[in-house]
Protein backbone atom coordinates (compact mmCIF):
# COMPACT_ATOMS: atom_id res chain seq x y z
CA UNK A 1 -22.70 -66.92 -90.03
CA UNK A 2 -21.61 -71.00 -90.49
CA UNK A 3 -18.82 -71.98 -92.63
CA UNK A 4 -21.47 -72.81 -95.18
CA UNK A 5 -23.49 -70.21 -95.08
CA UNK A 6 -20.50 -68.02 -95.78
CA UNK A 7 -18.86 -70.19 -99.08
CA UNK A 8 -22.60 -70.31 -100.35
CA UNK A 9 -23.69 -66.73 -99.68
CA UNK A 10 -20.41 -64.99 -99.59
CA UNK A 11 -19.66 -65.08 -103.09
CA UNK A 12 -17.44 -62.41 -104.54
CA UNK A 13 -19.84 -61.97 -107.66
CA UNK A 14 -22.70 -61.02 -105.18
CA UNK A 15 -23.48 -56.76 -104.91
CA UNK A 16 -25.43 -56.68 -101.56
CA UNK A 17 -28.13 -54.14 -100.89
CA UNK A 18 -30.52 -53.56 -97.87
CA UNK A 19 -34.22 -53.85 -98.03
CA UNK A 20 -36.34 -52.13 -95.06
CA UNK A 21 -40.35 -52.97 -94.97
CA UNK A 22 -42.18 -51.59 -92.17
CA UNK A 23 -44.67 -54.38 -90.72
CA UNK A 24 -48.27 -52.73 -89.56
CA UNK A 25 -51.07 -54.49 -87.75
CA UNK A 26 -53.96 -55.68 -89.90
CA UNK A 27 -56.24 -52.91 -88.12
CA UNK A 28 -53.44 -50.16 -88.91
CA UNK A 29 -53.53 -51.42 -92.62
CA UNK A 30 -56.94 -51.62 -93.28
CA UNK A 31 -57.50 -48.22 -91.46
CA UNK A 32 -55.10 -46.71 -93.58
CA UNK A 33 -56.99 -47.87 -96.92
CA UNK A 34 -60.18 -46.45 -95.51
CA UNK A 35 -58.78 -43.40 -94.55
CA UNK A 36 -56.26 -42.86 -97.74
CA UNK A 37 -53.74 -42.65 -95.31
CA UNK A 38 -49.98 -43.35 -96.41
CA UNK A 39 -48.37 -45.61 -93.70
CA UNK A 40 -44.82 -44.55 -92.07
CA UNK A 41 -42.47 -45.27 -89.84
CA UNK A 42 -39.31 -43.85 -88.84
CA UNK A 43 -36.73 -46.15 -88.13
CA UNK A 44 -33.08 -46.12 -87.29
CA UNK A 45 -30.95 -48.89 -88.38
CA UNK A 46 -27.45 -49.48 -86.51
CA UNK A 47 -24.64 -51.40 -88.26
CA UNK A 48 -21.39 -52.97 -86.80
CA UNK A 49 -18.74 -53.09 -88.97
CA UNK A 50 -15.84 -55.55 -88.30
CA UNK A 51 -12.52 -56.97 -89.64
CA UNK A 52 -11.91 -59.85 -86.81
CA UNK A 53 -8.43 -60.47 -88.55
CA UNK A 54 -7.36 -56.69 -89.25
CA UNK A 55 -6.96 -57.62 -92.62
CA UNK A 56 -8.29 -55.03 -94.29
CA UNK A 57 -9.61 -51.02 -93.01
CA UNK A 58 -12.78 -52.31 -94.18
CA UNK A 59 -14.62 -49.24 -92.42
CA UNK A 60 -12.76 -46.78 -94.46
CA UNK A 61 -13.78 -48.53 -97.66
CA UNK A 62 -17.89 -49.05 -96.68
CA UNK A 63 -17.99 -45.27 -95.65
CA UNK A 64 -16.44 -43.99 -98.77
CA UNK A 65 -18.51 -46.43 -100.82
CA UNK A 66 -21.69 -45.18 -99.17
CA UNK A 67 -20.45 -41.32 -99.75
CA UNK A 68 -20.21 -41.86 -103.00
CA UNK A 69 -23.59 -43.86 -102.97
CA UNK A 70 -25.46 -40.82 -100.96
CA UNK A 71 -26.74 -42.63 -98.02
CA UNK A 72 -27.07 -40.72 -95.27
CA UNK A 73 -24.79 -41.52 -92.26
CA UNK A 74 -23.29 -40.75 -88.82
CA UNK A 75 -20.89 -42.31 -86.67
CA UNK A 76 -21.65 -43.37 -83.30
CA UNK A 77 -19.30 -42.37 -80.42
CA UNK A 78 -19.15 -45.10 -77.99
CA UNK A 79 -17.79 -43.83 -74.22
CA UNK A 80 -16.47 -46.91 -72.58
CA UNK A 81 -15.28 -45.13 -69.23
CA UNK A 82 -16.93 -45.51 -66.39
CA UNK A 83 -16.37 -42.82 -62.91
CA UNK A 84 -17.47 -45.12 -59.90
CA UNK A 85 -17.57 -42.67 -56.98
CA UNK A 86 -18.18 -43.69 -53.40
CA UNK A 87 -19.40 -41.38 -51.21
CA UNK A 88 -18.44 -42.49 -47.31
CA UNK A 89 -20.25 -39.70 -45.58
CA UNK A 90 -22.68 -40.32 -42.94
């Protein structure tokens, strides 16, 4: 995000929320109408959460605010090892 997009956006006044609307095809939609069909989708949405200047524990405080909020969550565990094994047998 730009400097300015942060002082105008980035307000501490603002509560911030996340709106998800699934996108169909025209034939999908119409079909659907026709049919009285309700539309889904299931969707997973992943979310990086960062402090760059270690400021603040900033994950601590978003997962206890969206405990108390009920949203449904999981952590990811990310392996960053990788085995390299070379195999020199002819």
């Amino acid at each position: 995000m730009t400097i300015a997009n942060k002082e105008k956006i980035l307000t501490n006044n603002r509560k911030w929320g996340l709106r998800i609307k699934g996108l169909y095809r025209d034939y999908i939609e119409t079909n659907s109408v026709y049919n009285d069909i309700q539309l889904s989708q299931e969707y997973c949405l992943i979310i990086t959460i960062k402090d760059p200047d270690k400021n603040v524990q900033v994950y601590n405080e978003t997962i206890q605010a969206m405990d108390i909020r009920n949203f449904v969550h999981e952590n990811i565990n990310i392996r960053d090892k990788i085995n390299i094994i070379i195999n020199n047998t002819i």
